[in-house]
C-alpha atoms as a PDB file:
ATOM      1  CA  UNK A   1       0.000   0.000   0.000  1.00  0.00           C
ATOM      2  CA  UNK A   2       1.447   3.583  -0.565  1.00  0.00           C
ATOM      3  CA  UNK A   3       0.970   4.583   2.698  1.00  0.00           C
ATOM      4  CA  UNK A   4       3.216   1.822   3.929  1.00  0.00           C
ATOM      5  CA  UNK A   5       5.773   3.847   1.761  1.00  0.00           C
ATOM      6  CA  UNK A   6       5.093   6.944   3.307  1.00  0.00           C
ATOM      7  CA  UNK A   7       6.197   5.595   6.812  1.00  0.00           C
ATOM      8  CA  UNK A   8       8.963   4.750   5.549  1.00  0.00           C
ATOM      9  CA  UNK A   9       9.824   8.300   4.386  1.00  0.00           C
ATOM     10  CA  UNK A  10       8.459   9.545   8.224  1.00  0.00           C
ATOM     11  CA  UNK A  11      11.010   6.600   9.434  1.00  0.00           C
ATOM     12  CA  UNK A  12      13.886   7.386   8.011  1.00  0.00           C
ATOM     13  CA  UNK A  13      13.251  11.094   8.869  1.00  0.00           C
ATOM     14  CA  UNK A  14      13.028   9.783  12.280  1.00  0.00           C
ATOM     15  CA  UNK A  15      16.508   8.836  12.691  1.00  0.00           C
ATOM     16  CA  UNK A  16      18.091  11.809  12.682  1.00  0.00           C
ATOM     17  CA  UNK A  17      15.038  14.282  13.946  1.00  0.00           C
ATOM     18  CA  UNK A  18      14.951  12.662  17.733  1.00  0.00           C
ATOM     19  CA  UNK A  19      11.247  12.989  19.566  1.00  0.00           C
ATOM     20  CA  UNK A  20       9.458  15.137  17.257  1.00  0.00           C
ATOM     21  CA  UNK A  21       7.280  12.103  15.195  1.00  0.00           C
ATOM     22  CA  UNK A  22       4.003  14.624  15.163  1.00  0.00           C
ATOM     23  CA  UNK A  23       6.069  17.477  13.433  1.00  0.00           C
ATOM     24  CA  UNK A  24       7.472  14.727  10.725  1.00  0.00           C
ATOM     25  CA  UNK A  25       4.092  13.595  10.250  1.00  0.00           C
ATOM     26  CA  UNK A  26       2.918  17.263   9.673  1.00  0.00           C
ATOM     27  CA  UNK A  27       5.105  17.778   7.415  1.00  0.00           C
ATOM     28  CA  UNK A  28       4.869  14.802   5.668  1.00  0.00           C
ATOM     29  CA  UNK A  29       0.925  15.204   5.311  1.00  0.00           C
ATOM     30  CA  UNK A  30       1.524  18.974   4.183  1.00  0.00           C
ATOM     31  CA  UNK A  31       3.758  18.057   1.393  1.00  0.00           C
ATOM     32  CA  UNK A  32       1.477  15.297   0.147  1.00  0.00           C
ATOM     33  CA  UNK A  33      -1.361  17.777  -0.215  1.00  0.00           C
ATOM     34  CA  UNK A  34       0.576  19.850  -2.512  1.00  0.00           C
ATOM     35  CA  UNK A  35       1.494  22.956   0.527  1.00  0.00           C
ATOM     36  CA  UNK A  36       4.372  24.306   1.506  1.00  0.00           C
ATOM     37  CA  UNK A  37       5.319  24.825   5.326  1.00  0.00           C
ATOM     38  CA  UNK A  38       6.678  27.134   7.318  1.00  0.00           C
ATOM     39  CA  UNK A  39       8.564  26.179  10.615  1.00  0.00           C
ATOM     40  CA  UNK A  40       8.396  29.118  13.245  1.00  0.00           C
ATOM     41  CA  UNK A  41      11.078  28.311  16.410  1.00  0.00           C
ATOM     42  CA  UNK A  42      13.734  29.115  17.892  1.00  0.00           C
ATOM     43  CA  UNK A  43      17.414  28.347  16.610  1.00  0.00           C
ATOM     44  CA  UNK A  44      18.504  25.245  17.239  1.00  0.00           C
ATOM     45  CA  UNK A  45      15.895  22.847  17.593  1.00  0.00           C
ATOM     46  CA  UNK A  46      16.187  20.920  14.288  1.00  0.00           C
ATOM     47  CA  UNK A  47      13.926  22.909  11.659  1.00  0.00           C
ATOM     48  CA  UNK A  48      16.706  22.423   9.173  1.00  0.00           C
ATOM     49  CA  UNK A  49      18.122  18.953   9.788  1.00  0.00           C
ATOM     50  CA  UNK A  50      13.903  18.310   9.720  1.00  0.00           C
ATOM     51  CA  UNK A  51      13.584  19.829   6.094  1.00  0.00           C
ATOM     52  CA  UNK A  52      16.766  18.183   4.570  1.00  0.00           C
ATOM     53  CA  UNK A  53      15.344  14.617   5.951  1.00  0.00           C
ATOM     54  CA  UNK A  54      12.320  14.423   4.438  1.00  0.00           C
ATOM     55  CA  UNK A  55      14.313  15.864   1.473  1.00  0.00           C
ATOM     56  CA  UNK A  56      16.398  12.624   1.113  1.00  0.00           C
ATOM     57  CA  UNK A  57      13.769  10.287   1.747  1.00  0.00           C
ATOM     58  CA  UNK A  58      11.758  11.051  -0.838  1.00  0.00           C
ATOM     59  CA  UNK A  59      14.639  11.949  -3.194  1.00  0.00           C
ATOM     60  CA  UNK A  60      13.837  15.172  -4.082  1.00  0.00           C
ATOM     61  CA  UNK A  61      16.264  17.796  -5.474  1.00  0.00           C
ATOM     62  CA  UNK A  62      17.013  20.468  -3.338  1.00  0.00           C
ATOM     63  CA  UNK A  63      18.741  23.952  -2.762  1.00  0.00           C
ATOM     64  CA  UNK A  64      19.269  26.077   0.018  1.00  0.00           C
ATOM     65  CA  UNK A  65      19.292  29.533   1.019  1.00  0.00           C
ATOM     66  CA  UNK A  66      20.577  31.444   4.091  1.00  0.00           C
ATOM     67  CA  UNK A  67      18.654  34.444   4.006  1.00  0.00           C
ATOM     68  CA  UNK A  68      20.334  37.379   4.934  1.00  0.00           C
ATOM     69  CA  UNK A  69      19.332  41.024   4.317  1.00  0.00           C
ATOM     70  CA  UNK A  70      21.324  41.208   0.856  1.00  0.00           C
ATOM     71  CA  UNK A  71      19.853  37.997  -0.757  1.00  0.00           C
ATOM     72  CA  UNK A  72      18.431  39.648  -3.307  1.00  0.00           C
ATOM     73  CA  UNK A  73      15.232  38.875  -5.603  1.00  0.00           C
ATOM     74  CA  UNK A  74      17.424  37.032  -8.338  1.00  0.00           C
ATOM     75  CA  UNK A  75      18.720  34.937  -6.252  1.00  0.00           C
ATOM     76  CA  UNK A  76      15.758  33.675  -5.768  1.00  0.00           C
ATOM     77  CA  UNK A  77      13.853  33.288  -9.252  1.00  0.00           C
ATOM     78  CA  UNK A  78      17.054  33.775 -11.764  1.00  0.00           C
ATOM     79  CA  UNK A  79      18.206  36.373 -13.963  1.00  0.00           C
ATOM     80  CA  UNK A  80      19.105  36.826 -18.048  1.00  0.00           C
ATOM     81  CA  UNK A  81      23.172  37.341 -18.513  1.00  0.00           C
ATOM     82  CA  UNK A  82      24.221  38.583 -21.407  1.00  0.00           C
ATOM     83  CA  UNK A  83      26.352  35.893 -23.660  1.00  0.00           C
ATOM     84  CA  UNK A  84      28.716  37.915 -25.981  1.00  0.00           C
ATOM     85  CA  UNK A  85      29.628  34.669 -28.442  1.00  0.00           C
ATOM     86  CA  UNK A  86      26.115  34.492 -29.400  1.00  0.00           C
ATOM     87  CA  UNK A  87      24.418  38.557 -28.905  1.00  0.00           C
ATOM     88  CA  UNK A  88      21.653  36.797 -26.591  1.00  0.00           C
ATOM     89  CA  UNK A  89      20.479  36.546 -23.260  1.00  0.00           C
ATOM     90  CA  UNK A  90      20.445  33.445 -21.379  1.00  0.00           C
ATOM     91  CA  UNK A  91      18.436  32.362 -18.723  1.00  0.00           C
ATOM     92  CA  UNK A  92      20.411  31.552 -15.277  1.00  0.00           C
ATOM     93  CA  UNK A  93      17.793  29.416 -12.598  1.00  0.00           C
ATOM     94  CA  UNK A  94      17.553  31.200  -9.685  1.00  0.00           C
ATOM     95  CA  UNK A  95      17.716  28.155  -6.014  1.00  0.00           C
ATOM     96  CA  UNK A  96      13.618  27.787  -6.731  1.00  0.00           C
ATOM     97  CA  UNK A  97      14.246  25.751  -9.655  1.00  0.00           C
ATOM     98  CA  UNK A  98      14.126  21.949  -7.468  1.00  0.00           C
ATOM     99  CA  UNK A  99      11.959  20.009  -6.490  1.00  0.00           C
ATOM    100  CA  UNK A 100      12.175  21.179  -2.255  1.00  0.00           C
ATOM    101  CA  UNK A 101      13.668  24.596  -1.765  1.00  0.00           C
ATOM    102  CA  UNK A 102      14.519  25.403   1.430  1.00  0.00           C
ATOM    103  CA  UNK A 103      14.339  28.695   2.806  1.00  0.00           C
ATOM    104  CA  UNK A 104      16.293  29.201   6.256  1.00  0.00           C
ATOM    105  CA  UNK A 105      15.066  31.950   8.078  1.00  0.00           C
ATOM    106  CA  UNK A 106      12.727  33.638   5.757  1.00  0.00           C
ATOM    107  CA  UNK A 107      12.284  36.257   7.857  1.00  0.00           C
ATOM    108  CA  UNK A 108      15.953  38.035   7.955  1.00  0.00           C
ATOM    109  CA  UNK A 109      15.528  39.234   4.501  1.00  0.00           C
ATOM    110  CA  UNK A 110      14.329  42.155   2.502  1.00  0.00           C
ATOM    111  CA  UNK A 111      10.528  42.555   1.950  1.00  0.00           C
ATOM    112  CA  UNK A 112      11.438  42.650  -1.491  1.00  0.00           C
ATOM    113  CA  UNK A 113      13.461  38.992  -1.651  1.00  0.00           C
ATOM    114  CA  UNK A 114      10.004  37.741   0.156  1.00  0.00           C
ATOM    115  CA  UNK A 115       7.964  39.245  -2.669  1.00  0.00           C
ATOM    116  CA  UNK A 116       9.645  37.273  -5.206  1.00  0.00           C
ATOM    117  CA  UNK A 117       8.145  33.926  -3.718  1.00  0.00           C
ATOM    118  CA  UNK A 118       4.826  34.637  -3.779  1.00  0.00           C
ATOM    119  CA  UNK A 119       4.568  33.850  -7.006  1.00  0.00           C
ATOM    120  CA  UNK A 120       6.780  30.976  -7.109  1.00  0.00           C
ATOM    121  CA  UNK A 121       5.037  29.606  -4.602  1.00  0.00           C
ATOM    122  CA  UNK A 122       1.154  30.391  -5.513  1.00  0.00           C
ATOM    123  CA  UNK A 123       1.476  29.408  -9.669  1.00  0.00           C
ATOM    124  CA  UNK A 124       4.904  27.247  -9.393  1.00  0.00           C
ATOM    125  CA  UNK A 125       6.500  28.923 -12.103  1.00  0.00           C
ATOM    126  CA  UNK A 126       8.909  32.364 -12.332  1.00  0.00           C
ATOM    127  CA  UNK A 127       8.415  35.184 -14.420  1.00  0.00           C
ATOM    128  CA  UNK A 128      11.852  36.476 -15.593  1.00  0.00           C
ATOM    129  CA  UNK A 129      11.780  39.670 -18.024  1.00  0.00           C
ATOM    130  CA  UNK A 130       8.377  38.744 -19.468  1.00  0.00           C
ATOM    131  CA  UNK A 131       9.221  35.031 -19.844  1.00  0.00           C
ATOM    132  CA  UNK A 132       6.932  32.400 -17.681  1.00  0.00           C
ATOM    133  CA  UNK A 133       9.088  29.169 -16.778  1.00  0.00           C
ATOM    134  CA  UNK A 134       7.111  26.282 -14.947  1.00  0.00           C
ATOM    135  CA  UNK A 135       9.243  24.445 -11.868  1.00  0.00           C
ATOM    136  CA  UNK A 136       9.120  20.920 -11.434  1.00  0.00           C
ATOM    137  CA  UNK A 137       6.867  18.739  -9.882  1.00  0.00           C
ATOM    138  CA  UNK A 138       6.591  18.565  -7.210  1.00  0.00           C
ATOM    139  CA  UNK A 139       7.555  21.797  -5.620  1.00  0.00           C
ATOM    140  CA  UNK A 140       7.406  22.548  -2.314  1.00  0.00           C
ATOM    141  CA  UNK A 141       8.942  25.309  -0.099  1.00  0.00           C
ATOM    142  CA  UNK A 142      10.384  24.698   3.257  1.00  0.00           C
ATOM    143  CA  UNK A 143      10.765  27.876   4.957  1.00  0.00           C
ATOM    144  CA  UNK A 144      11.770  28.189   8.323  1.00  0.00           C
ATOM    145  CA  UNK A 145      11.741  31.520  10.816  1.00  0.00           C
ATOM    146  CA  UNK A 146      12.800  32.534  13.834  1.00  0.00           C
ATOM    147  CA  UNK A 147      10.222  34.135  16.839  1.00  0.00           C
ATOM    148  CA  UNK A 148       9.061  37.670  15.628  1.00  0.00           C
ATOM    149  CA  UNK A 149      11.117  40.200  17.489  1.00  0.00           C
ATOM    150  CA  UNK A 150      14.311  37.827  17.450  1.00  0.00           C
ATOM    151  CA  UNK A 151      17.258  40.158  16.705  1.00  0.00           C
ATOM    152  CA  UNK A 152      17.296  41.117  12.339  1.00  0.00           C
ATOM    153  CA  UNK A 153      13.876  39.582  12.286  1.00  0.00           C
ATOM    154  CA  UNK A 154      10.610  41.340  10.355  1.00  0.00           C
ATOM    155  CA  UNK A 155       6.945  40.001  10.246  1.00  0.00           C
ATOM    156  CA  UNK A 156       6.254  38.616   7.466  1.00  0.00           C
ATOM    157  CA  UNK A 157       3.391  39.796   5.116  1.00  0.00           C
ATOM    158  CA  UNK A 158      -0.175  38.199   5.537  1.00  0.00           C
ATOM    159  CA  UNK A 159      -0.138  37.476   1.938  1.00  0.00           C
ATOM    160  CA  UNK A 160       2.404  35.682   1.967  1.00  0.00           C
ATOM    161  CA  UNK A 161       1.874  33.789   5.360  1.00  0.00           C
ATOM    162  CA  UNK A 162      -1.448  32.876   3.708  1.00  0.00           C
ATOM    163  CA  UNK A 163       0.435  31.160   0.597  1.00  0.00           C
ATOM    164  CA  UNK A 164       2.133  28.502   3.148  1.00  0.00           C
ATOM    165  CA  UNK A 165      -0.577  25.725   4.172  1.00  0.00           C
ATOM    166  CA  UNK A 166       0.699  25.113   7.411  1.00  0.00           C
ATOM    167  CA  UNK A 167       2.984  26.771   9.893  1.00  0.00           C
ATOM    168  CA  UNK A 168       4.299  24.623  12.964  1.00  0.00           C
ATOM    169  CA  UNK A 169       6.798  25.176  16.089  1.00  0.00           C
ATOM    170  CA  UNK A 170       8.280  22.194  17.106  1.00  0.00           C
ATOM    171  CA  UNK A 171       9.835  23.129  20.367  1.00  0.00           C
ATOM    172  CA  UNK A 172      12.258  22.010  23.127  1.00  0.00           C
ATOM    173  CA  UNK A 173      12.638  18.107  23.520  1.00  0.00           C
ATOM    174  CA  UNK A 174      11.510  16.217  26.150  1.00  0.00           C
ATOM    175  CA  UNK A 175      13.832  15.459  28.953  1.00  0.00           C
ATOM    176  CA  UNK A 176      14.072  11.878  27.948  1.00  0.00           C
ATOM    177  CA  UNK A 177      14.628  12.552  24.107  1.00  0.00           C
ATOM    178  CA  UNK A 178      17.069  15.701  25.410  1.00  0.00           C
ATOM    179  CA  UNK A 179      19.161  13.340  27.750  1.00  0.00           C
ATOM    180  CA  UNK A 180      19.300  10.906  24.560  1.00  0.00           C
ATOM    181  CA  UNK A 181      20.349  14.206  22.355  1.00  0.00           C
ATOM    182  CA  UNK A 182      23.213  15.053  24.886  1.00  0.00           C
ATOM    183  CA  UNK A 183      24.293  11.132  24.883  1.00  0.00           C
ATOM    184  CA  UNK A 184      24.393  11.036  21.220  1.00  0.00           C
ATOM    185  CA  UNK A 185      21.583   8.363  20.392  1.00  0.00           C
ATOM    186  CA  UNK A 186      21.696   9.220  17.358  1.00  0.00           C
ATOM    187  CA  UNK A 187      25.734   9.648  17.032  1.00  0.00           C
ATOM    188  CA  UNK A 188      27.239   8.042  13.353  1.00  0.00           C
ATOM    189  CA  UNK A 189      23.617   9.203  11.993  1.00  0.00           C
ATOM    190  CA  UNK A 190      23.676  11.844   9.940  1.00  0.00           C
ATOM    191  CA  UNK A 191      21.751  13.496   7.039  1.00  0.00           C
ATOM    192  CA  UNK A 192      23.820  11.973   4.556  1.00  0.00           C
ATOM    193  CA  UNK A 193      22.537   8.245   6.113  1.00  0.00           C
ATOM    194  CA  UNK A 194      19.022   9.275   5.408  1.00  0.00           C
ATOM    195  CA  UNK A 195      17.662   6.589   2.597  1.00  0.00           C
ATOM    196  CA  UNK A 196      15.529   7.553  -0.607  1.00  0.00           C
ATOM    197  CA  UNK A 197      12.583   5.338   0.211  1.00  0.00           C
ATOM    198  CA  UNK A 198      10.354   6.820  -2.602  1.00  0.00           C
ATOM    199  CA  UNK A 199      10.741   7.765  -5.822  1.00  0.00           C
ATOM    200  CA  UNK A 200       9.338  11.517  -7.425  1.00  0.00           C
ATOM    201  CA  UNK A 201       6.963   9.671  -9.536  1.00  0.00           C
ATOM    202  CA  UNK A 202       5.809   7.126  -7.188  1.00  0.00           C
ATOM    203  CA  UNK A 203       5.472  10.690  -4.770  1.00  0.00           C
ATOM    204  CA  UNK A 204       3.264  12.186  -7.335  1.00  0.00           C
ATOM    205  CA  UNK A 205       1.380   8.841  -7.772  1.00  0.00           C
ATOM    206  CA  UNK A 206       0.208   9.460  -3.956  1.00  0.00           C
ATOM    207  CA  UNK A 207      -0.604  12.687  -3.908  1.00  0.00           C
ATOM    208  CA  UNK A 208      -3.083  11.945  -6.727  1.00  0.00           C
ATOM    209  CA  UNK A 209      -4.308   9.262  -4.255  1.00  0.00           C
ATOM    210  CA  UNK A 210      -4.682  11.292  -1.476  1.00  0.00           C
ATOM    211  CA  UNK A 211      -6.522  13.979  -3.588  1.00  0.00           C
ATOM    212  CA  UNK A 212      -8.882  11.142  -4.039  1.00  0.00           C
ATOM    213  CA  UNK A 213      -9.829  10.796  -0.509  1.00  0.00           C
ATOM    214  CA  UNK A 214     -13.698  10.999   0.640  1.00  0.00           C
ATOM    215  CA  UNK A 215     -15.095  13.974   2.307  1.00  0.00           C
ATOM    216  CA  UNK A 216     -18.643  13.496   4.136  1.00  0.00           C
ATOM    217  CA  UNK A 217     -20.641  17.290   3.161  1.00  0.00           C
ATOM    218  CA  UNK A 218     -20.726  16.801   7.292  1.00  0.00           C
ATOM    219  CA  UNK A 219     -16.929  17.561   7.120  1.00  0.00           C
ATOM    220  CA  UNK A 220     -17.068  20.492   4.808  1.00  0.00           C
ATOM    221  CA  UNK A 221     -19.639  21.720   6.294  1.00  0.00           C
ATOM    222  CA  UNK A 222     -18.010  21.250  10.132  1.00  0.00           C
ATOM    223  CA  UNK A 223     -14.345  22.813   8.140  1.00  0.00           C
ATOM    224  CA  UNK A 224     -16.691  25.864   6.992  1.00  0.00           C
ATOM    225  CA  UNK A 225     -18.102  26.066  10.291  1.00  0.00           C
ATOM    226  CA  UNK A 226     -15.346  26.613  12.162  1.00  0.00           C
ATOM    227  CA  UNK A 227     -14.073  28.558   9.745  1.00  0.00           C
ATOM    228  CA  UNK A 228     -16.751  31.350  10.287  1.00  0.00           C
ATOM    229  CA  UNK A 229     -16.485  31.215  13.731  1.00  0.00           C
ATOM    230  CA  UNK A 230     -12.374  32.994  13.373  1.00  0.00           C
ATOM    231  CA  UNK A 231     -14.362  35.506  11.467  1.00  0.00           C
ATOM    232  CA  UNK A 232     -17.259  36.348  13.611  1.00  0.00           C
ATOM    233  CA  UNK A 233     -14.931  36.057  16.838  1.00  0.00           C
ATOM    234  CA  UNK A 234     -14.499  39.289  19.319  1.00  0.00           C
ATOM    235  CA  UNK A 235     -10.640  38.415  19.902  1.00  0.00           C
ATOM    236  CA  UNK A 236     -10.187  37.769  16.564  1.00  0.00           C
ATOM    237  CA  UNK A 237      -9.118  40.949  14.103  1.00  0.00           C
ATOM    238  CA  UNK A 238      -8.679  38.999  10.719  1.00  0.00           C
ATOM    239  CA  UNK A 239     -10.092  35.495  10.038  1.00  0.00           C
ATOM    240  CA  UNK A 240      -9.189  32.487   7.831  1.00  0.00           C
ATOM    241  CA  UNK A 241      -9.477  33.115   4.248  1.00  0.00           C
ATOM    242  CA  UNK A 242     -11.058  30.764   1.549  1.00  0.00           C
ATOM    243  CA  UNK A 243      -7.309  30.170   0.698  1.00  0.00           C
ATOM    244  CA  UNK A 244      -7.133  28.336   4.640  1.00  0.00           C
ATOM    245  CA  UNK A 245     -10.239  26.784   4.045  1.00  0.00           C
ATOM    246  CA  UNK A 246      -9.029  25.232   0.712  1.00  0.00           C
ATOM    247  CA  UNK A 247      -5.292  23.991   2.597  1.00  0.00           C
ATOM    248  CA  UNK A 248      -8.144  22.800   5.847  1.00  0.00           C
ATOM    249  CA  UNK A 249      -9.759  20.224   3.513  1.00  0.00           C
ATOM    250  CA  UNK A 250      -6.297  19.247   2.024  1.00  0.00           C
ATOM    251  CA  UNK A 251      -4.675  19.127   5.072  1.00  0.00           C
ATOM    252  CA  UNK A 252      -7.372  16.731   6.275  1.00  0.00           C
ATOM    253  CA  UNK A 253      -7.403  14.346   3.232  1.00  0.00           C
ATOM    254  CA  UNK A 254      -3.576  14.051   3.948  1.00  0.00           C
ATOM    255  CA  UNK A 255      -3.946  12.788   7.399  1.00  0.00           C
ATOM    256  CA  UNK A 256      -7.101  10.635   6.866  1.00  0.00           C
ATOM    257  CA  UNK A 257      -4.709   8.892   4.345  1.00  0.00           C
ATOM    258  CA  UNK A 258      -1.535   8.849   6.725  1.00  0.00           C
ATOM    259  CA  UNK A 259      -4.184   7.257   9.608  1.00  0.00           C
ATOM    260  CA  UNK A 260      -5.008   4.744   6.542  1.00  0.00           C
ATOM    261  CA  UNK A 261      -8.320   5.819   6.016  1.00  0.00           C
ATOM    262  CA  UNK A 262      -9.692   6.304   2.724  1.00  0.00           C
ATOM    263  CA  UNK A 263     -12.317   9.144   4.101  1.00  0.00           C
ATOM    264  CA  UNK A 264     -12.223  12.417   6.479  1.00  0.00           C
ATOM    265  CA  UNK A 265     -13.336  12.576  10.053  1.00  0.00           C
ATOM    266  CA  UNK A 266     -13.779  15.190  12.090  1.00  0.00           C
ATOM    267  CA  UNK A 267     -10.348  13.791  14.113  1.00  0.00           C
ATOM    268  CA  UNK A 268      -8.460  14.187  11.238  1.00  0.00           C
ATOM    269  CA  UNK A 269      -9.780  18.352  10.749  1.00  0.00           C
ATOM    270  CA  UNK A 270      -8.863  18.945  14.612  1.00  0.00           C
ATOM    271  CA  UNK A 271      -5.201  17.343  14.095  1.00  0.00           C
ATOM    272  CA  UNK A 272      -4.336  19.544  11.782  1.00  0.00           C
ATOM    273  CA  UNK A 273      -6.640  22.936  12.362  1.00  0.00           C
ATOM    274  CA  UNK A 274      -4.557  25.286  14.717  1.00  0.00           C
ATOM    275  CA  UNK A 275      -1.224  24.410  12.348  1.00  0.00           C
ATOM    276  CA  UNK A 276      -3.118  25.245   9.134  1.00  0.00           C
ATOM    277  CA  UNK A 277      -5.069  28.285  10.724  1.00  0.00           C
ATOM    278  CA  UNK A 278      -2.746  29.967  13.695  1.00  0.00           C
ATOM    279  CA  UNK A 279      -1.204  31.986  11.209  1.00  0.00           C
ATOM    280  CA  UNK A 280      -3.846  32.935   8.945  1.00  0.00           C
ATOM    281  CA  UNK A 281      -5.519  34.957  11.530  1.00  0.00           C
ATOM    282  CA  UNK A 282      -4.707  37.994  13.179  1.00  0.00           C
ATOM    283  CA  UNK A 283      -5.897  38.353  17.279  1.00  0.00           C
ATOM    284  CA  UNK A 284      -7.540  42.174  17.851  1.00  0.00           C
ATOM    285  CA  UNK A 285      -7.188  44.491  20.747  1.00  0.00           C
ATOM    286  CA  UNK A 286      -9.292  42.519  22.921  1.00  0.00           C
ATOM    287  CA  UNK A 287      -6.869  38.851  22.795  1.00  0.00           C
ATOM    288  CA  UNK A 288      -3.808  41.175  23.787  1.00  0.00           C
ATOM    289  CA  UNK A 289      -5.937  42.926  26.248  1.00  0.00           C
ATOM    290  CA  UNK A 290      -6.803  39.323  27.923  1.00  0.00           C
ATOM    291  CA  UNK A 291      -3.537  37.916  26.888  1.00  0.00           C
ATOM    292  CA  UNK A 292      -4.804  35.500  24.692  1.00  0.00           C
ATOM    293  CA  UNK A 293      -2.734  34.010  21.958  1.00  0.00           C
ATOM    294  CA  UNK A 294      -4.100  32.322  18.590  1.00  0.00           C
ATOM    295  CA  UNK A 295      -3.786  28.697  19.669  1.00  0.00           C
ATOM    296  CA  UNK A 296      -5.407  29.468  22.398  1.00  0.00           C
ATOM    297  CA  UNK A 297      -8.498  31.403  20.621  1.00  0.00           C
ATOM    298  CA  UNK A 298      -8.241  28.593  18.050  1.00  0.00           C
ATOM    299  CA  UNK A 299      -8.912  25.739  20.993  1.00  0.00           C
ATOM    300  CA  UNK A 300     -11.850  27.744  22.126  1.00  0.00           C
ATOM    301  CA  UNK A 301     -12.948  27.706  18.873  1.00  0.00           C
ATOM    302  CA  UNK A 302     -12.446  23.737  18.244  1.00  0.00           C
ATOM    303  CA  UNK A 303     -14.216  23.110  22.071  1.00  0.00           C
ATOM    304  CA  UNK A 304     -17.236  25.027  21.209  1.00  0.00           C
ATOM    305  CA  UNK A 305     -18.376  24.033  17.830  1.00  0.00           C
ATOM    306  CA  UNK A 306     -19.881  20.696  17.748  1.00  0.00           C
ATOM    307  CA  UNK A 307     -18.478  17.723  15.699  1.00  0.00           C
ATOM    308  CA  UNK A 308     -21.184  15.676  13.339  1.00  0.00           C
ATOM    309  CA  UNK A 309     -21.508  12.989  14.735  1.00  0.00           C
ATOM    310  CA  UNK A 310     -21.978  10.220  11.870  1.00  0.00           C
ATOM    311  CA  UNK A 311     -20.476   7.512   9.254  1.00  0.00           C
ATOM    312  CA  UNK A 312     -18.207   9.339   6.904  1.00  0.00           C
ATOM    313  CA  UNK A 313     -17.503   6.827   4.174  1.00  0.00           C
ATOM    314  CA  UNK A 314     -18.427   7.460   1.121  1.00  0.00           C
ATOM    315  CA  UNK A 315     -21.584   4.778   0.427  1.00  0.00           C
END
């Protein structure tokens, strides 16, 4: 079965991302439903070394960037040089043109180097003076970022938070998995030992699966429900768009398959709801004024709207 094949990708990952199985799985599930992820923490708790993983095991081609404040838009997309031998401009791919791109802290760099992703990451192609170029599929972005108000740091735009379908923390290790960090569990394992398990096609061939998963109009209509209720809440400035409701239902379809299910329950929406919506909405006056954050609104949202209760295959 394919998803046997997926596991394999989340196992390999596994060896050399130590206690954070959920986050692996997210990001798994994300990349099978075509989205691309952002990874908000703090330095040093294995965003990267998370990224480059899943990378390998499902044998994707890859590039990297650093940004920095001079990482300019080129870099990015590409630019034309000028070839004297033959009077013509040629085409030089910018790091998008892969299959993964990863983007380490997206949020050091110039508003305008952002910019330059939003198409790249909404129509997976690059315009470069007047010439469209598709990437290849699959692409998928990796971005990671550090806290906002971390030293060189800027927010990043809403529109361009919006384009990423989920954003996750994955945050200090346990004791136990820390102790087995500082021991060096995982010592003569290294990103390099990380197997290709999948091939591109045979990835492709699953996401077409997964896009083939059943959703109950109970579902979409639970989804839709909770998606009103960010944008009818008092603490709650700027709700999810149709854009988050769009990544909710993909999102979901991706983790009914990973819990081998060939249909949507309402489980499968709240597993995945405050990492596809946290950062598609903005908390008003009244959240700071009561100290509320957005996962928080987000699990008063998920308590007080009622699940259907039903049979969600598709008879």
């Amino acid at each position: 079965m394919s998803y046997q094949k997926i596991y394999r990708v989340i196992e390999q990952a596994k060896r050399v991302v130590i206690g954070k199985e959920e986050c692996v799985k997210k990001a798994v599930a994300a990349i099978l439903a075509g989205g691309h992820i952002l990874i908000d923490d703090i330095p040093g708790v294995g965003k990267t070394t998370l990224a480059m993983a899943i990378s390998r095991a499902m044998d994707l081609e890859s590039k990297r960037i650093q940004f920095t404040p001079d990482v300019m838009p080129s870099d990015i997309v590409g630019f034309s040089m000028y070839q004297k031998a033959t009077g013509e401009f040629v085409y030089q791919p910018g790091a998008v043109m892969c299959n993964l791109f990863l983007g380490d802290e997206i949020n050091r760099t110039s508003p305008k180097t952002q910019s330059a992703l939003l198409e790249v990451m909404e129509e997976n192609s690059v315009t470069v003076d007047g010439v469209t170029r598709k990437l290849p599929e699959p692409f998928v972005v990796i971005a990671t970022e550090n806290p906002a108000g971390s030293v060189g740091t800027q927010l990043l735009p809403e529109s361009q938070l919006d384009r990423f379908m989920i954003c996750m923390t994955m945050g200090y290790p346990s004791v136990e998995d820390e102790i087995a960090i500082a021991k060096g569990r995982n010592a003569g394992v290294s990103i390099e030992d990380v197997e290709a398990v999948i091939s591109v096609d045979e990835l492709l061939q699953i996401r077409r699966d997964v896009e083939q998963i059943f959703v109950h109009d109970k579902i979409y209509y639970y989804i839709c429900s909770l998606v009103r209720r960010t944008r009818e809440n008092v603490y709650i400035e700027l709700g999810i768009s149709p854009r988050g409701t769009i990544a909710l239902v993909k999102m979901a379809k991706a983790m009914a398959f990973l819990n081998q299910r060939d249909y949507v329950t309402p489980e499968d929406v709240n597993q995945i709801f405050l990492d596809v919506a946290s950062h598609r909405i903005l908390p008003g006056s009244q959240a700071r004024a009561a100290k509320l954050t957005a996962d928080e609104i987000l699990r008063q949202i998920l308590s007080e709207e009622k699940k259907p209760a039903s049979h969600f295959q598709n008879k």
